[in-house]
PDB file of N, CA and C in Angstrom:
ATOM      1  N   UNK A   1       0.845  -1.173   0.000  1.00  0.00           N
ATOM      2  CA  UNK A   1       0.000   0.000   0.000  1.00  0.00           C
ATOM      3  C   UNK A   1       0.893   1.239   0.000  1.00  0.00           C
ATOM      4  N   UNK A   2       0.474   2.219  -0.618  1.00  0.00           N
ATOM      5  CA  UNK A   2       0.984   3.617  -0.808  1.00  0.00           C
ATOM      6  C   UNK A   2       1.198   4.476   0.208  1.00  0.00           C
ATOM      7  N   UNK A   3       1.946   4.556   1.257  1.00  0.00           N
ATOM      8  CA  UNK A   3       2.675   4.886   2.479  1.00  0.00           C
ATOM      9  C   UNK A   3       1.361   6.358   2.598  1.00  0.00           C
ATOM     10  N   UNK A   4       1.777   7.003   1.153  1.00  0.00           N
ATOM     11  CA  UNK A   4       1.087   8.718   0.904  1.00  0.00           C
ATOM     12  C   UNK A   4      -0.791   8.614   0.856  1.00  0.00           C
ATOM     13  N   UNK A   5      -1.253   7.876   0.507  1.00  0.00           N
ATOM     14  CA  UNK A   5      -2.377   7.928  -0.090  1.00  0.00           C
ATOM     15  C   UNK A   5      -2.944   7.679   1.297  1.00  0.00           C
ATOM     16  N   UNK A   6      -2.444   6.942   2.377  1.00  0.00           N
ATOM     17  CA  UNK A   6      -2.712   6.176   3.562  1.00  0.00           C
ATOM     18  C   UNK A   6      -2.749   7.161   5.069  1.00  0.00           C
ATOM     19  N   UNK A   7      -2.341   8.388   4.786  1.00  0.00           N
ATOM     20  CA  UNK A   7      -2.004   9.496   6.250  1.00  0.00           C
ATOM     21  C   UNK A   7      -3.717   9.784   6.625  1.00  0.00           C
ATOM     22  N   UNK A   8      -3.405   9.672   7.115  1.00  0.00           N
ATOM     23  CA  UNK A   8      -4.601   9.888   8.501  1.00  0.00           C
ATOM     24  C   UNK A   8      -4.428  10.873   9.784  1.00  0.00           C
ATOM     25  N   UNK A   9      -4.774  12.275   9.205  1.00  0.00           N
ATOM     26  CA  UNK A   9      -4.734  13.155  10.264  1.00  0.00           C
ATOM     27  C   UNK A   9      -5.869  13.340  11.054  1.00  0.00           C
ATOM     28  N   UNK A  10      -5.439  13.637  12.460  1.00  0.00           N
ATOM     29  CA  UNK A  10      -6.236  13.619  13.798  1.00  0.00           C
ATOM     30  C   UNK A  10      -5.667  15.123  14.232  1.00  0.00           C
ATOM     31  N   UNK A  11      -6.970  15.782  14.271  1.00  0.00           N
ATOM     32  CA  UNK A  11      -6.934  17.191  15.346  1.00  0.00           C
ATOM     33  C   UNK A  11      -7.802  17.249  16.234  1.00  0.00           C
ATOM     34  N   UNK A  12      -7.275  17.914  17.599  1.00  0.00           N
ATOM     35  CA  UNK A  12      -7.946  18.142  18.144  1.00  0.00           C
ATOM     36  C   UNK A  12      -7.577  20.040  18.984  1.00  0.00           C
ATOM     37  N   UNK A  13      -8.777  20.349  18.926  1.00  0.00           N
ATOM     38  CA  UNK A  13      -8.595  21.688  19.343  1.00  0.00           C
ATOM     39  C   UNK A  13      -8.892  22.020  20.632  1.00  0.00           C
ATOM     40  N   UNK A  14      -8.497  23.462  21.466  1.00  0.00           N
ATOM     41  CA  UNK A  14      -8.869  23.920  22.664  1.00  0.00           C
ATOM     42  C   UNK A  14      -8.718  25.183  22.514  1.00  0.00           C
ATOM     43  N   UNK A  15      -9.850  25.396  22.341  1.00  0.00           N
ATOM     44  CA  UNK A  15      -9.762  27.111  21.681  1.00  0.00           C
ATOM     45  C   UNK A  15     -10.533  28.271  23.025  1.00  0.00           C
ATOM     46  N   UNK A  16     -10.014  29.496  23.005  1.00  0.00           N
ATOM     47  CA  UNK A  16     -10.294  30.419  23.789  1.00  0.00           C
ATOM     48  C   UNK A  16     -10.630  31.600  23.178  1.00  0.00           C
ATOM     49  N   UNK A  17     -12.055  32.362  23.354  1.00  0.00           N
ATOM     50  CA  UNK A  17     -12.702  33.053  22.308  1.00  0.00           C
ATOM     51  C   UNK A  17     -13.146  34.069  23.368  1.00  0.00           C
ATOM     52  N   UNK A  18     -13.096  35.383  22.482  1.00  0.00           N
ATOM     53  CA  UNK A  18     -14.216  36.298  23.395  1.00  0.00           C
ATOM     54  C   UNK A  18     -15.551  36.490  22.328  1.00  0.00           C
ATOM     55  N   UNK A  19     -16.575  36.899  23.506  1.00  0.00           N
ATOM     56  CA  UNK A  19     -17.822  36.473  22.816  1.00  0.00           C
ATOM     57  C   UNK A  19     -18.815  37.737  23.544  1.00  0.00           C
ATOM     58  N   UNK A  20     -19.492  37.736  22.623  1.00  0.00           N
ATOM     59  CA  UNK A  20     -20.738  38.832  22.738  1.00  0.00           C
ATOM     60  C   UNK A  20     -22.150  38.159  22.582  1.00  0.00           C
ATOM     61  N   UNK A  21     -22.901  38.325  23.487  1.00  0.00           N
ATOM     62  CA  UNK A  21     -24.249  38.230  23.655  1.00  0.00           C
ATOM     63  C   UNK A  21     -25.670  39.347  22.990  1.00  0.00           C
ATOM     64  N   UNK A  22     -26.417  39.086  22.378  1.00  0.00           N
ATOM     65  CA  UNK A  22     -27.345  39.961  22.632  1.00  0.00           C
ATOM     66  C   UNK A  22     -28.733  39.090  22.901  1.00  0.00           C
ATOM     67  N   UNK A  23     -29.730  40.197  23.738  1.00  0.00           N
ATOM     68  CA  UNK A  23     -30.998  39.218  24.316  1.00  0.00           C
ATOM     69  C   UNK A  23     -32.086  40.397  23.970  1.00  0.00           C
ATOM     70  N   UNK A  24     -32.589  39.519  22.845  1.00  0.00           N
ATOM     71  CA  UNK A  24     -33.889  40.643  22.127  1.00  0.00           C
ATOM     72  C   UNK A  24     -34.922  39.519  22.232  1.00  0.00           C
ATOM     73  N   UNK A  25     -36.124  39.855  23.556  1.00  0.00           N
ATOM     74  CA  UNK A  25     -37.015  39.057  23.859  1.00  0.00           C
ATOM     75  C   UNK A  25     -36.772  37.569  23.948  1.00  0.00           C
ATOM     76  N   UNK A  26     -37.045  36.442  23.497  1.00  0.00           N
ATOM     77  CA  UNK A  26     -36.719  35.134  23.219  1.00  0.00           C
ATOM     78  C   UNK A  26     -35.389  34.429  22.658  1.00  0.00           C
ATOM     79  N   UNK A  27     -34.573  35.650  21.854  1.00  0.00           N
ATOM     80  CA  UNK A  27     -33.747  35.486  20.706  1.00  0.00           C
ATOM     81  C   UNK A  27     -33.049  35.990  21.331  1.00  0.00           C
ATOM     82  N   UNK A  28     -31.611  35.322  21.247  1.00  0.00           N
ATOM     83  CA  UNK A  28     -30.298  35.586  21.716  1.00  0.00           C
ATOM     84  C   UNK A  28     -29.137  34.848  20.860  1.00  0.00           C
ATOM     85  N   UNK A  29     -29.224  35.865  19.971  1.00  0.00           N
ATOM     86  CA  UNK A  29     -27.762  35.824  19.121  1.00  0.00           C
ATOM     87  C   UNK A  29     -26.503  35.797  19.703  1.00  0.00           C
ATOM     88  N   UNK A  30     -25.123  35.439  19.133  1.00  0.00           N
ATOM     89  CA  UNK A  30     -24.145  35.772  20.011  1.00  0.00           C
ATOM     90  C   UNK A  30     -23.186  35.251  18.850  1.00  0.00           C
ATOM     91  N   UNK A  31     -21.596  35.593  18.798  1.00  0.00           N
ATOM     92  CA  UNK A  31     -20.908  35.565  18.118  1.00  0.00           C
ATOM     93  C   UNK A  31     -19.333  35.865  18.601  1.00  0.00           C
ATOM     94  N   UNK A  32     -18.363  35.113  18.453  1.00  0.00           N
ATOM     95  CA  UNK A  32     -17.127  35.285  19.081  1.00  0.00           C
ATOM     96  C   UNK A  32     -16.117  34.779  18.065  1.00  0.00           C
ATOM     97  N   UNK A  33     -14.786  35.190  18.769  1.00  0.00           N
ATOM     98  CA  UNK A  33     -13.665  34.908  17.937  1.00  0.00           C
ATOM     99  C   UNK A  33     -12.702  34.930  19.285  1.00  0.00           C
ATOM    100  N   UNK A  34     -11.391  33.718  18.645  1.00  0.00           N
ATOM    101  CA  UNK A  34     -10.212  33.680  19.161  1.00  0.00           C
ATOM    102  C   UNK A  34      -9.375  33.056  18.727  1.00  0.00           C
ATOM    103  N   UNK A  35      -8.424  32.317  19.974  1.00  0.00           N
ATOM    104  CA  UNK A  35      -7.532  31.825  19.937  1.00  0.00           C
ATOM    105  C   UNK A  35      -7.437  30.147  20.189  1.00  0.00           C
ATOM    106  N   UNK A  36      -7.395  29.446  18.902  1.00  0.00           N
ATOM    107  CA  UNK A  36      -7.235  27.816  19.277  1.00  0.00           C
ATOM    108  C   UNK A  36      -6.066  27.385  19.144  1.00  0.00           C
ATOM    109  N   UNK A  37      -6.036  26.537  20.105  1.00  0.00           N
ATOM    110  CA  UNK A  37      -4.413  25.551  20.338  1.00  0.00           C
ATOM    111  C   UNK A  37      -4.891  24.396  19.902  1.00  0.00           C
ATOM    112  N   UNK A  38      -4.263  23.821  18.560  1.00  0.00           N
ATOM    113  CA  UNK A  38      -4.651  22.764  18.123  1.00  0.00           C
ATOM    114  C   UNK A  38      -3.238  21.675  18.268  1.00  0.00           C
ATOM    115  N   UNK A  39      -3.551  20.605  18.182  1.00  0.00           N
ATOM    116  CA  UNK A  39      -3.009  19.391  18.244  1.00  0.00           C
ATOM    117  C   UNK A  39      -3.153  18.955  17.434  1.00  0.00           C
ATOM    118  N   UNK A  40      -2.053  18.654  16.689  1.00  0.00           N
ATOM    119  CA  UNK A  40      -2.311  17.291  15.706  1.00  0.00           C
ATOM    120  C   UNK A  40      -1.737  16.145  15.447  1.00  0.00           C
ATOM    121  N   UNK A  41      -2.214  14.986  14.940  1.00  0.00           N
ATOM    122  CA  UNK A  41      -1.424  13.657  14.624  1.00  0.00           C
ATOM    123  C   UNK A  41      -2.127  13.296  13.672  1.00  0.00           C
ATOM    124  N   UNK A  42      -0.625  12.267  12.662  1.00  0.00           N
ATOM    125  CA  UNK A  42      -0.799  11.828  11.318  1.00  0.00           C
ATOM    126  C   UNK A  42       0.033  10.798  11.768  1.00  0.00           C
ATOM    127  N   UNK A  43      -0.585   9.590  10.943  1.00  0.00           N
ATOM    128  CA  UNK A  43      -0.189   8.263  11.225  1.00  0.00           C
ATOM    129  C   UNK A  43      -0.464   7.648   9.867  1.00  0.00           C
ATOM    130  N   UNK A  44       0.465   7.161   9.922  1.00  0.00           N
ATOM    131  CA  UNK A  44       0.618   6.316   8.169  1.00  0.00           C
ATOM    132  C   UNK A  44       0.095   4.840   8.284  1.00  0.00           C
ATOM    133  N   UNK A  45       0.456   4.262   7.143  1.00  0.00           N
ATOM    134  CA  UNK A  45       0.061   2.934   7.238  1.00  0.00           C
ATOM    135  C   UNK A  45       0.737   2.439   8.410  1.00  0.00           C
ATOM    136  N   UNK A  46       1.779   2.059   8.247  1.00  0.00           N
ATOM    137  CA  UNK A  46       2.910   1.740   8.937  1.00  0.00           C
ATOM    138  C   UNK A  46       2.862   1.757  10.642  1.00  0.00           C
ATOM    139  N   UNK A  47       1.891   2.992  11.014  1.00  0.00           N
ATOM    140  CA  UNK A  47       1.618   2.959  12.428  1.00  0.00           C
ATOM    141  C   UNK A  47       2.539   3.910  13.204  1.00  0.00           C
ATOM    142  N   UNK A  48       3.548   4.670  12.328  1.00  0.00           N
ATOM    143  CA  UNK A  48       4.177   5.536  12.735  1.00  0.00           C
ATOM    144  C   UNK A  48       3.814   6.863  12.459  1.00  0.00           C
ATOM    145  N   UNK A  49       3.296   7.280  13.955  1.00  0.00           N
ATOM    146  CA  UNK A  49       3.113   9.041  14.122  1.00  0.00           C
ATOM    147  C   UNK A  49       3.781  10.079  14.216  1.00  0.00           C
ATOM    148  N   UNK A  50       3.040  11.053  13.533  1.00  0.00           N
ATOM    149  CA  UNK A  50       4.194  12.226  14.138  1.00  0.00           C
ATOM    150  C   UNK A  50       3.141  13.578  14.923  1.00  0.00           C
ATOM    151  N   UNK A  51       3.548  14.117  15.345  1.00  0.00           N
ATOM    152  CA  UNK A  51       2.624  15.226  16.077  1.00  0.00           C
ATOM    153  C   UNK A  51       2.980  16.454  15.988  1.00  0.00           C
ATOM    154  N   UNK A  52       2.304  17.466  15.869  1.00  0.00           N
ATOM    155  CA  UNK A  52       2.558  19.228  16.205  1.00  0.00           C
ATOM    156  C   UNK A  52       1.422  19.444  17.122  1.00  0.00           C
ATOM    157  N   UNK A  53       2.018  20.100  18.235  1.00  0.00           N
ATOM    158  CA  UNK A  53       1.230  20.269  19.570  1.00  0.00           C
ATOM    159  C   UNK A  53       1.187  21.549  19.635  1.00  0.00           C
ATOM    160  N   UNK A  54       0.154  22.245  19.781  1.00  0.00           N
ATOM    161  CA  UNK A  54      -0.153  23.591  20.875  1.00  0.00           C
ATOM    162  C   UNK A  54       0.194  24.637  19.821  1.00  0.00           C
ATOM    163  N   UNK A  55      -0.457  24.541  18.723  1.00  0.00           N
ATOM    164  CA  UNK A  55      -0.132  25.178  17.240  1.00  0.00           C
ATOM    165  C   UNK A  55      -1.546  26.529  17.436  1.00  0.00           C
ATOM    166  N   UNK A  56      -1.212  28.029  17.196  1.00  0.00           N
ATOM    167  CA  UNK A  56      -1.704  28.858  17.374  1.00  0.00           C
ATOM    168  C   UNK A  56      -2.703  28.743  16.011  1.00  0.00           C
ATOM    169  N   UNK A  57      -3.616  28.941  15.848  1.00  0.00           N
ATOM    170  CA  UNK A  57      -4.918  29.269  15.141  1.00  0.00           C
ATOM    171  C   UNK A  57      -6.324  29.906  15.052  1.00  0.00           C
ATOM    172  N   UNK A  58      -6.929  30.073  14.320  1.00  0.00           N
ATOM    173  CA  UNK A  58      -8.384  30.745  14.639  1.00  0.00           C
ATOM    174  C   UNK A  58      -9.370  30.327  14.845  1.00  0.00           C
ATOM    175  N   UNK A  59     -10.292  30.512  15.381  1.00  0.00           N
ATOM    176  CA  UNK A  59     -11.081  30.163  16.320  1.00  0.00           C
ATOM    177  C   UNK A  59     -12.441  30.744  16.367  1.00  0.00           C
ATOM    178  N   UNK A  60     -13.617  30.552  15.226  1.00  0.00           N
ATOM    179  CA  UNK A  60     -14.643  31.522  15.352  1.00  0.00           C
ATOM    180  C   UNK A  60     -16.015  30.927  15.116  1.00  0.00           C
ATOM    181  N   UNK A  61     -16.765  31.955  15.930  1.00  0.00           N
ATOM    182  CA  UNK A  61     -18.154  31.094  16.364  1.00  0.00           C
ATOM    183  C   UNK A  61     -18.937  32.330  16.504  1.00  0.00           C
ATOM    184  N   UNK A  62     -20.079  31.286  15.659  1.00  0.00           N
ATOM    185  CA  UNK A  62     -21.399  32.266  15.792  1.00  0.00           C
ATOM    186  C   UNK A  62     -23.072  31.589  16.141  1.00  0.00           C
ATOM    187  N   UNK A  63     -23.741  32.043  16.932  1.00  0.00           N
ATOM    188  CA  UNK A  63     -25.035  31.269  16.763  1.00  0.00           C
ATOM    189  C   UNK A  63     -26.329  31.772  16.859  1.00  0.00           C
ATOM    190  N   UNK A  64     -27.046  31.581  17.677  1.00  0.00           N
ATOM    191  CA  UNK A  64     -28.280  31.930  18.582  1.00  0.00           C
ATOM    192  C   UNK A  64     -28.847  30.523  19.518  1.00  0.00           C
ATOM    193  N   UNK A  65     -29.718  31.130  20.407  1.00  0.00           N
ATOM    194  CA  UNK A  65     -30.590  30.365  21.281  1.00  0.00           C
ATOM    195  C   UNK A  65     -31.551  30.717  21.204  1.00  0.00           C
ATOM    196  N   UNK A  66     -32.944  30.465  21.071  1.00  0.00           N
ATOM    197  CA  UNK A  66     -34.339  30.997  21.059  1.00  0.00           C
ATOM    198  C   UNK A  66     -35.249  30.173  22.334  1.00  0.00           C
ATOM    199  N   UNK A  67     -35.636  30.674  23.237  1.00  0.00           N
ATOM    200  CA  UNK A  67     -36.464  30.427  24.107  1.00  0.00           C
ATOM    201  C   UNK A  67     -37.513  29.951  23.575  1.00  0.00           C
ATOM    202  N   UNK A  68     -38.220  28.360  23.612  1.00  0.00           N
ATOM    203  CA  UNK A  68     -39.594  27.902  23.190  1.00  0.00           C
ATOM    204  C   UNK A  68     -40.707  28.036  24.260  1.00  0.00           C
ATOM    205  N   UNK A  69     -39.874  28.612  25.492  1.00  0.00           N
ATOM    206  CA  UNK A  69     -41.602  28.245  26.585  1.00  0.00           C
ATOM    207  C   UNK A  69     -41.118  30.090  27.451  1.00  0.00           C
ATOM    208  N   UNK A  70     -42.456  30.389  27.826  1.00  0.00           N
ATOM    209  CA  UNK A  70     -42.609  31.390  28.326  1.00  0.00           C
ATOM    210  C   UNK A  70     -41.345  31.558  29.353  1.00  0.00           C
ATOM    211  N   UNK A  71     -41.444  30.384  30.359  1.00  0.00           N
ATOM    212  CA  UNK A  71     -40.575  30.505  31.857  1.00  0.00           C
ATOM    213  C   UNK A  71     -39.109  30.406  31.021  1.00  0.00           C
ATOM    214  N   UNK A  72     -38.740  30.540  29.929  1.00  0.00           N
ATOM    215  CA  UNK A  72     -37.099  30.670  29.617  1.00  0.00           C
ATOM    216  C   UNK A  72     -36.497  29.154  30.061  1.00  0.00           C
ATOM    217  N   UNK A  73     -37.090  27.942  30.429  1.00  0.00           N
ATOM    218  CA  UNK A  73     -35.915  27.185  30.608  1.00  0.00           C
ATOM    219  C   UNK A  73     -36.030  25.899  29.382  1.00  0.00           C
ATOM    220  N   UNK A  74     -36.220  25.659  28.147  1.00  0.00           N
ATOM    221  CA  UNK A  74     -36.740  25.017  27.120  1.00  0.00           C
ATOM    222  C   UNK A  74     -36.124  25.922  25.773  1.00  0.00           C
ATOM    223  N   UNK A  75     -34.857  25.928  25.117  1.00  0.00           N
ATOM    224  CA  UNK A  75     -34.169  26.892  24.110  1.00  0.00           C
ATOM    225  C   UNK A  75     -33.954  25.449  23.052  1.00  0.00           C
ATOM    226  N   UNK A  76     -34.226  26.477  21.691  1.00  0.00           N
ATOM    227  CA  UNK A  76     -33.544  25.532  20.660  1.00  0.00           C
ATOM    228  C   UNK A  76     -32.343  26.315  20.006  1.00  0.00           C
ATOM    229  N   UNK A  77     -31.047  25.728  20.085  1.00  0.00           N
ATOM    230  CA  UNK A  77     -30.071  26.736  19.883  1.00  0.00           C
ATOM    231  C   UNK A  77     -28.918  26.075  18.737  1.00  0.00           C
ATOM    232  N   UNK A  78     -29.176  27.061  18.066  1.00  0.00           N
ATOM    233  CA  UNK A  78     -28.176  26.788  16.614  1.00  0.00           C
ATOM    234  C   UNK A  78     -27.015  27.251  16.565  1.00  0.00           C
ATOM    235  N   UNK A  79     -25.577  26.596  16.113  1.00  0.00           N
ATOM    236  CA  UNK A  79     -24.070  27.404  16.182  1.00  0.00           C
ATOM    237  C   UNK A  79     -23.585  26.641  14.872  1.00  0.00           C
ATOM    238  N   UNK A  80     -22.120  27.533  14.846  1.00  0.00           N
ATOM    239  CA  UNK A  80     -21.336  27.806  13.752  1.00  0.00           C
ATOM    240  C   UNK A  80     -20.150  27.675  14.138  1.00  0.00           C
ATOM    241  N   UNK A  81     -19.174  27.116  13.589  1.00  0.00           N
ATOM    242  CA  UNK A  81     -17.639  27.060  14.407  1.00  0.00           C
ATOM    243  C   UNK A  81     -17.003  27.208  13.004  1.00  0.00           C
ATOM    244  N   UNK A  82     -16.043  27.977  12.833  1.00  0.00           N
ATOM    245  CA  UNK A  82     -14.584  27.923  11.748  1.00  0.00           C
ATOM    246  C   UNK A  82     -13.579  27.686  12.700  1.00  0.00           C
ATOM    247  N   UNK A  83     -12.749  26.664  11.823  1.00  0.00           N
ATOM    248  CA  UNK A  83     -11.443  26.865  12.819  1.00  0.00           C
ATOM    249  C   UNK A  83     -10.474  26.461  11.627  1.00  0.00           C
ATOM    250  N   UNK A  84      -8.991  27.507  11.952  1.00  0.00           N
ATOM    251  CA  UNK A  84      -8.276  27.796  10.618  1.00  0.00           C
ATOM    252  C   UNK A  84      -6.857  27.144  11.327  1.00  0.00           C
ATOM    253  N   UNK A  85      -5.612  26.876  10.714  1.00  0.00           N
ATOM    254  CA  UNK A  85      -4.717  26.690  11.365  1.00  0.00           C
ATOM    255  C   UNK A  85      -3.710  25.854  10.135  1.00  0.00           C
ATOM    256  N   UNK A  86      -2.224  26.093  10.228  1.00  0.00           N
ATOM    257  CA  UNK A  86      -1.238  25.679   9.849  1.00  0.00           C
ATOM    258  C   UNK A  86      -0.686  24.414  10.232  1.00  0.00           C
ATOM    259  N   UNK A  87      -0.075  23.614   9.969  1.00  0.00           N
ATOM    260  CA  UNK A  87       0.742  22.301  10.311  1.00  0.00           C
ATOM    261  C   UNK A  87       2.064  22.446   9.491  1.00  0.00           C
ATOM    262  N   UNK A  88       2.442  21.612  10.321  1.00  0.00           N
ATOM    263  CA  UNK A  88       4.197  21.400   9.059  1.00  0.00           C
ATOM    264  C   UNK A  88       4.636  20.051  10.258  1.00  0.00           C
ATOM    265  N   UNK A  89       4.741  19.203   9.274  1.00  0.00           N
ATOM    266  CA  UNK A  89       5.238  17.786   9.971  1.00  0.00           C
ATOM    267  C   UNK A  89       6.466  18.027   9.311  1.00  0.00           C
ATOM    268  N   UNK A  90       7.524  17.631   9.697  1.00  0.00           N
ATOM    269  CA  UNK A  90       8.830  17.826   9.802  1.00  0.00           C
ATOM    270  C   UNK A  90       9.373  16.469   9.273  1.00  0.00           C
ATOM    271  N   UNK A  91       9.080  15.359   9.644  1.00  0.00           N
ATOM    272  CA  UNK A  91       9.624  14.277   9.940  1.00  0.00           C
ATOM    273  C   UNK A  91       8.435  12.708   9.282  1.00  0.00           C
ATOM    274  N   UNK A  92       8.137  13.024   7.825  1.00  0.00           N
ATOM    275  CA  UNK A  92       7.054  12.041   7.591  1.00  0.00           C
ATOM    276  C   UNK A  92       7.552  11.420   6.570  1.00  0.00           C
ATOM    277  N   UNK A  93       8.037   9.562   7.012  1.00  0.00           N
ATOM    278  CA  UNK A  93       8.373   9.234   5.763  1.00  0.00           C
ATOM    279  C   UNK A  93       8.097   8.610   4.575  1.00  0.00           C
ATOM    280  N   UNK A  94       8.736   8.457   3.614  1.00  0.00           N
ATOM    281  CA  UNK A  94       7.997   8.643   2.036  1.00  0.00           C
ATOM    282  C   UNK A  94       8.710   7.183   1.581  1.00  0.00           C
ATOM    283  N   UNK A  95       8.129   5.916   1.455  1.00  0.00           N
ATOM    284  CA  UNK A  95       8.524   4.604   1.283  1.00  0.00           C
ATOM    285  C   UNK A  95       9.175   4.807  -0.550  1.00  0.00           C
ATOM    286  N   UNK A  96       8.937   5.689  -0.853  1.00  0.00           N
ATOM    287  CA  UNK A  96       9.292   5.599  -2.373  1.00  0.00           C
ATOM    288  C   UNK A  96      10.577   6.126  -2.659  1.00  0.00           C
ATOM    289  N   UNK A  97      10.614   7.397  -1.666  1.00  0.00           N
ATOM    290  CA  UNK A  97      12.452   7.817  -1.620  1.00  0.00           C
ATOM    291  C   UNK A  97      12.785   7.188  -0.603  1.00  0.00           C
ATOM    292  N   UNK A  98      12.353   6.474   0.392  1.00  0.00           N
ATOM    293  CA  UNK A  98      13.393   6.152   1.422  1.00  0.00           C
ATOM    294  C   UNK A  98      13.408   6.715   2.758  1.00  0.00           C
ATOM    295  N   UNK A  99      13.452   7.965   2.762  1.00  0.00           N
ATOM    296  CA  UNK A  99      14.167   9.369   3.335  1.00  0.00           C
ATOM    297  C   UNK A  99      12.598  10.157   3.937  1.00  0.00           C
ATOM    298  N   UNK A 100      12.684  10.985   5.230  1.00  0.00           N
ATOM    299  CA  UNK A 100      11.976  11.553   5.687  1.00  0.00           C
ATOM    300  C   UNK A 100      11.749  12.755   5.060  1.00  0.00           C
ATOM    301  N   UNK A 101      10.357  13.133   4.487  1.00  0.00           N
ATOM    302  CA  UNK A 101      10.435  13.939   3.882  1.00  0.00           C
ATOM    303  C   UNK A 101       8.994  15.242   4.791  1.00  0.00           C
ATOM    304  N   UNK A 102       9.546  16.342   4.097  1.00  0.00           N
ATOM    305  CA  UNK A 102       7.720  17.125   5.182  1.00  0.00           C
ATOM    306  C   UNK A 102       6.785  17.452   4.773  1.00  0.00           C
ATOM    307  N   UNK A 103       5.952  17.798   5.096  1.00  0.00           N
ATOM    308  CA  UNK A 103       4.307  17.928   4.402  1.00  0.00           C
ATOM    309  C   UNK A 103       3.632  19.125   5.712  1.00  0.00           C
ATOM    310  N   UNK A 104       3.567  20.278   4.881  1.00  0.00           N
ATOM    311  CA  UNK A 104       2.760  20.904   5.276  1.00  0.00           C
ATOM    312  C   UNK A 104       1.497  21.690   4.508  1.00  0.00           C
ATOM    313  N   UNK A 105       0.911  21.977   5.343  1.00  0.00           N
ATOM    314  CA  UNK A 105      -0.608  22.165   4.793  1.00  0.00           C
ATOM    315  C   UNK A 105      -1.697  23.193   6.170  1.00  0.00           C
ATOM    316  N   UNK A 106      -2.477  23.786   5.043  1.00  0.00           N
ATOM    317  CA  UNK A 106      -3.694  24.681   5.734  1.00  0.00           C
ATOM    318  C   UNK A 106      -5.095  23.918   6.386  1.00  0.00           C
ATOM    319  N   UNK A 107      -5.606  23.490   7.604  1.00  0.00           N
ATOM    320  CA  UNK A 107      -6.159  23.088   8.038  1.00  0.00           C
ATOM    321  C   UNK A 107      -7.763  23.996   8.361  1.00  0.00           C
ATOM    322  N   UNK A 108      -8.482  23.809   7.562  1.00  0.00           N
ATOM    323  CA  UNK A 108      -9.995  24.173   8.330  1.00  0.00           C
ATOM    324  C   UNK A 108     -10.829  23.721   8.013  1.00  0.00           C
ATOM    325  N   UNK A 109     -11.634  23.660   9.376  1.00  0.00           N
ATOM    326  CA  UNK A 109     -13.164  22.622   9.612  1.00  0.00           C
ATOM    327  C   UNK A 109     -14.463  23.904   9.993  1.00  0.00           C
ATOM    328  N   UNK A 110     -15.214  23.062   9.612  1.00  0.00           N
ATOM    329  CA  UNK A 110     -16.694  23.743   9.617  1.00  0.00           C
ATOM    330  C   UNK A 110     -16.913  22.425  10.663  1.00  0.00           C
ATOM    331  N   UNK A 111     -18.284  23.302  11.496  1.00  0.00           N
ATOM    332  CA  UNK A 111     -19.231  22.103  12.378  1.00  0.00           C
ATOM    333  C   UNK A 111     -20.392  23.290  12.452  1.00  0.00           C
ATOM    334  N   UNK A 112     -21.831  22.748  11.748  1.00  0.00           N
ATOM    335  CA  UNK A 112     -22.941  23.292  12.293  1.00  0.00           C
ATOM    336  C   UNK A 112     -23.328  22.312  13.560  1.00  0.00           C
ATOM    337  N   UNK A 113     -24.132  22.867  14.427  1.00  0.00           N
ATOM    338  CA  UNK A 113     -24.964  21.509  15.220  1.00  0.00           C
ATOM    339  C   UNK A 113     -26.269  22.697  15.848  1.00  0.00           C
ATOM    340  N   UNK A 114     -27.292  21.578  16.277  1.00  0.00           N
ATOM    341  CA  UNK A 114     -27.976  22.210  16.580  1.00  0.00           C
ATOM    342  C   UNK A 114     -28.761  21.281  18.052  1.00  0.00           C
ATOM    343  N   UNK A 115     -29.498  22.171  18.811  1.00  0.00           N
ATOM    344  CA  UNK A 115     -29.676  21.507  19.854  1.00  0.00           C
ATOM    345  C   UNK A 115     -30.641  21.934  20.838  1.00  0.00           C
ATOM    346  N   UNK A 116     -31.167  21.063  21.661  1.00  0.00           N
ATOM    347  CA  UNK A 116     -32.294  21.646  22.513  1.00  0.00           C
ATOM    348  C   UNK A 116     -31.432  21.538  24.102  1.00  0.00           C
ATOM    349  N   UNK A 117     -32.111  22.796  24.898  1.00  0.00           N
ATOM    350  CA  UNK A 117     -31.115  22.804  25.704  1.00  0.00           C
ATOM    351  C   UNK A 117     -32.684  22.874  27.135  1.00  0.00           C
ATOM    352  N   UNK A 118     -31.938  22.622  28.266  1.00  0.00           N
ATOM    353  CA  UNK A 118     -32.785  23.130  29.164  1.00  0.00           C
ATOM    354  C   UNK A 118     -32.553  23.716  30.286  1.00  0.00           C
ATOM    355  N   UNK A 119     -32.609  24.471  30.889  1.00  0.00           N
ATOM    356  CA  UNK A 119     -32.269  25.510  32.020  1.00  0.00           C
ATOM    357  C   UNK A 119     -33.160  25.491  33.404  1.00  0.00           C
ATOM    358  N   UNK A 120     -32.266  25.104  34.333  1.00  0.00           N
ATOM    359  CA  UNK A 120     -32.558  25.504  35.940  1.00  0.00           C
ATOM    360  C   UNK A 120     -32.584  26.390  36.085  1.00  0.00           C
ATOM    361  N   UNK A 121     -33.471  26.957  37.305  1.00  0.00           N
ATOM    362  CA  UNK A 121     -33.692  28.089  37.628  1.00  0.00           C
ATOM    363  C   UNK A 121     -33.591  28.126  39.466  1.00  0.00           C
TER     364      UNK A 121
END
C-alpha cells in the first residue's frame, strides 16, 4: 500500500474566544472569535506518528438560542464554528524515496450543530 495515499490526520482543538451576547425578547444571538491551540497527529500505514502540539490558530463562532416556553428554561439553539490553522510535519516518511520527507498544509473545519437545551432556575 501507498505509504502517501494512507495518512490519517487527527486534530484536536482547545480554543479560547471572546464572545458577545445579545438578548432581544426570546432570541439571543451571540458571536465570538479567538484563539485555538490545536493538536495534531498523522499516522501512516505503517503505524508511525508524528505530532505538532499547541499550534496557534483561529477560532470563530457564531449562533443563537431561542427560548420555546414562556418561563425561559426550554431553548432551541443553533451554532457555527470555523477553525483555521497551519501544520508542518517535519519528519514524515515517504517509502518511495526512502528518506523523511515534510508535508505541510492549511487546516480548516466547519461544524454546524444544533440543539435543545434546558435551564434551571
Amino acid at each position: 500500500m501507498d505509504d502517501r495515499a494512507s495518512r490519517s490526520p487527527r486534530v484536536v482543538t482547545v480554543a479560547f474566544n471572546v464572545m458577545a451576547w445579545a438578548q432581544i425578547n426570546t432570541f439571543e444571538p451571540y458571536a465570538g472569535v479567538g484563539l485555538g491551540l490545536f493538536f495534531a497527529q498523522l499516522k501512516n500505514a505503517a503505524g508511525v506518528t508524528r505530532s505538532e502540539n499547541g499550534l496557534p490558530g483561529l477560532n470563530v463562532v457564531e449562533g443563537y438560542r431561542s427560548f420555546l416556553t414562556d418561563d425561559r428554561r426550554l431553548a432551541l439553539g443553533v451554532e457555527y464554528v470555523y477553525q483555521r490553522a497551519t501544520f508542518s510535519f517535519r519528519d514524515v516518511f515517504d517509502p518511495v524515496l526512502g528518506i523523511g520527507t515534510g508535508l505541510k498544509g492549511d487546516y480548516e473545519a466547519h461544524a454546524v450543530t444544533v440543539g435543545l437545551s434546558y435551564h434551571f432556575h
